[in-house]
Protein backbone atom coordinates (compact mmCIF):
# COMPACT_ATOMS: atom_id res chain seq x y z
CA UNK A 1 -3.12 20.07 -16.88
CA UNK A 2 -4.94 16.83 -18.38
CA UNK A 3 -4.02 13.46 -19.03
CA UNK A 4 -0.49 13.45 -17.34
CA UNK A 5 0.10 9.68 -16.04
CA UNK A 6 1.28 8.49 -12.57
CA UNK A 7 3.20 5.93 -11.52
CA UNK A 8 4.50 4.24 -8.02
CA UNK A 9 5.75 1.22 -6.51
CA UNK A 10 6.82 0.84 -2.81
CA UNK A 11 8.25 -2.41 -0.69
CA UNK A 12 8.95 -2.12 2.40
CA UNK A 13 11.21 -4.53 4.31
CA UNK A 14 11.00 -4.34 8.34
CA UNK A 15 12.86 -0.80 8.57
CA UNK A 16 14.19 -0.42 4.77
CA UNK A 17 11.92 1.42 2.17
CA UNK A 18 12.74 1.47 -1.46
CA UNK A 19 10.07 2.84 -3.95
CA UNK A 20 10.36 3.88 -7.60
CA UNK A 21 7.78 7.03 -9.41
CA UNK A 22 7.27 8.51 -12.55
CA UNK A 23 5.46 10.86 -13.31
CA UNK A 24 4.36 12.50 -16.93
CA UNK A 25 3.22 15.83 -17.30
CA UNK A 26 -0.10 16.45 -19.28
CA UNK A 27 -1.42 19.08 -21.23
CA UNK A 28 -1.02 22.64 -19.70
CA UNK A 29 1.01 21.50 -17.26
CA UNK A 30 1.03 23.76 -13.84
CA UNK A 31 4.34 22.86 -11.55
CA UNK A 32 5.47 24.08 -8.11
CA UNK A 33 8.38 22.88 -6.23
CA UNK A 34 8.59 19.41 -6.39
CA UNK A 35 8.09 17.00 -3.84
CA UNK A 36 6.63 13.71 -3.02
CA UNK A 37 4.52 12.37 -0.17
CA UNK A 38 6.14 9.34 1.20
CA UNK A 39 4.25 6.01 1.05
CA UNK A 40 5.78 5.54 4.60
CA UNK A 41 6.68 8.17 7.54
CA UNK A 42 10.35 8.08 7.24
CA UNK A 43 12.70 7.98 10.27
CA UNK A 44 13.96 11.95 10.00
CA UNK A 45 16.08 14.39 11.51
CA UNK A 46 17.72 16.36 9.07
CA UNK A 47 17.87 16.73 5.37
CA UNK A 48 18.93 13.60 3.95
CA UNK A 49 19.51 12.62 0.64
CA UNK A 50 17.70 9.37 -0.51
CA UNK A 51 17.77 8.67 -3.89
CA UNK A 52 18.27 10.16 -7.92
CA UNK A 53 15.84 11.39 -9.96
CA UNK A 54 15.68 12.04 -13.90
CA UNK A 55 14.11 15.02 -15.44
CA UNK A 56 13.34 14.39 -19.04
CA UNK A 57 11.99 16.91 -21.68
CA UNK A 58 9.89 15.29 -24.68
CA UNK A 59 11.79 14.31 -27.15
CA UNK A 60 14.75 16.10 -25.19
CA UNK A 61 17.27 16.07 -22.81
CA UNK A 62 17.53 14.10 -19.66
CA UNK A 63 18.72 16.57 -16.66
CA UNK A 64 19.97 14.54 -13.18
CA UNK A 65 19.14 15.33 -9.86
CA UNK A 66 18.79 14.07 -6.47
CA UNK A 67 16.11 13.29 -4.09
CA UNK A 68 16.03 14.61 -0.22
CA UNK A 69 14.24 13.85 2.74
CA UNK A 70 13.07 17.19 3.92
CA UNK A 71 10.62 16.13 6.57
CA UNK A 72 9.32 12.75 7.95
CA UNK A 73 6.86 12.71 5.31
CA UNK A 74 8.19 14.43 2.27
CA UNK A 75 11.16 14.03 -0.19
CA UNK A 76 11.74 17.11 -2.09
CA UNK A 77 13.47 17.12 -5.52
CA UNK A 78 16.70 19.22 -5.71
CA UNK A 79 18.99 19.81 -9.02
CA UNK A 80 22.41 18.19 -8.90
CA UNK A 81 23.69 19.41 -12.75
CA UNK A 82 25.30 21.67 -15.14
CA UNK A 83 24.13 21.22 -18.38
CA UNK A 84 23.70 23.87 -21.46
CA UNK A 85 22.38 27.00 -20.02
CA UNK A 86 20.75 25.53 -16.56
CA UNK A 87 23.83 25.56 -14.50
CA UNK A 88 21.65 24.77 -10.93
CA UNK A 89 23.71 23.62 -7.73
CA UNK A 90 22.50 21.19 -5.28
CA UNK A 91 20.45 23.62 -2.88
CA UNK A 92 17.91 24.77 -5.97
CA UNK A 93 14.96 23.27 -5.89
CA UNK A 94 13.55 22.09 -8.87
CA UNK A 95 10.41 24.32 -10.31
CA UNK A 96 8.37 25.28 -12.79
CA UNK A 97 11.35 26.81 -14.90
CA UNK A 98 14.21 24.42 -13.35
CA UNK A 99 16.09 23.01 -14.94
CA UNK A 100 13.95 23.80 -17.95
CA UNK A 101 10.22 25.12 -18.22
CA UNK A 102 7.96 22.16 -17.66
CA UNK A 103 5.60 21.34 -20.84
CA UNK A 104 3.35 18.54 -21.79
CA UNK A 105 4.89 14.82 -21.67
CA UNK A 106 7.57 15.87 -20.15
CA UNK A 107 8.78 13.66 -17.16
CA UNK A 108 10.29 12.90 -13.76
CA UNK A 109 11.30 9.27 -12.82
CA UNK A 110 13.58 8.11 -9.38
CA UNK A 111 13.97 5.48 -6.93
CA UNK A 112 14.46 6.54 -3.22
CA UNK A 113 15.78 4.33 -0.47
CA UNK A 114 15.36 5.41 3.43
CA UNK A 115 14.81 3.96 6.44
CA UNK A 116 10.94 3.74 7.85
CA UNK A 117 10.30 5.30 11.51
């Protein structure tokens, strides 16, 4: 789509990473799965959870979820919720139709913590 916003901050103390995102969708939105490149190769061996994320729909509900280290380089966003007709365990990915179908200004917004490599 068109004129969706990004937004990121990272700090990174020796061997502790914390960073915050949000992004809004645009017009025409297309998703995927959801994931996010890392602003620094994390120290990884195994899926790790690292954070929460919010999934917001304009003008809508807010749907929680959590955020997992599923490679050195990636954090992939997972649903962690039960709410109205979206009932989505922890090992769902979120998508294009979880935990709602994706439109324009709708949002996702976390803060991760890990440990750098």
């Amino acid at each position: 789509g068109s004129g969706g916003a990004n937004e990121g901050y990272y700090m990174r103390v020796n061997d502790l990473v914390v960073a915050r995102f949000r992004q809004t969708l645009g017009t025409s939105p297309t998703i995927g799965s959801v994931s996010l490149v890392l602003p620094v190769t994390a120290d990884y061996t195994l899926y790790q959870p690292c954070g929460q994320i919010w999934m917001g729909q304009s003008g809508g509900s807010i749907y929680n979820g959590q955020a997992v280290l599923t490679a050195a380089g990636t954090c992939t966003m997972y649903g962690a919720y039960v709410f109205g007709t979206a009932a989505v365990t922890i090992n769902q990915g979120v998508t294009a139709s979880t935990p709602f179908s994706w439109g324009s200004n709708d949002y996702l917004t976390g803060q991760i913590v890990y440990r750098a490599a």
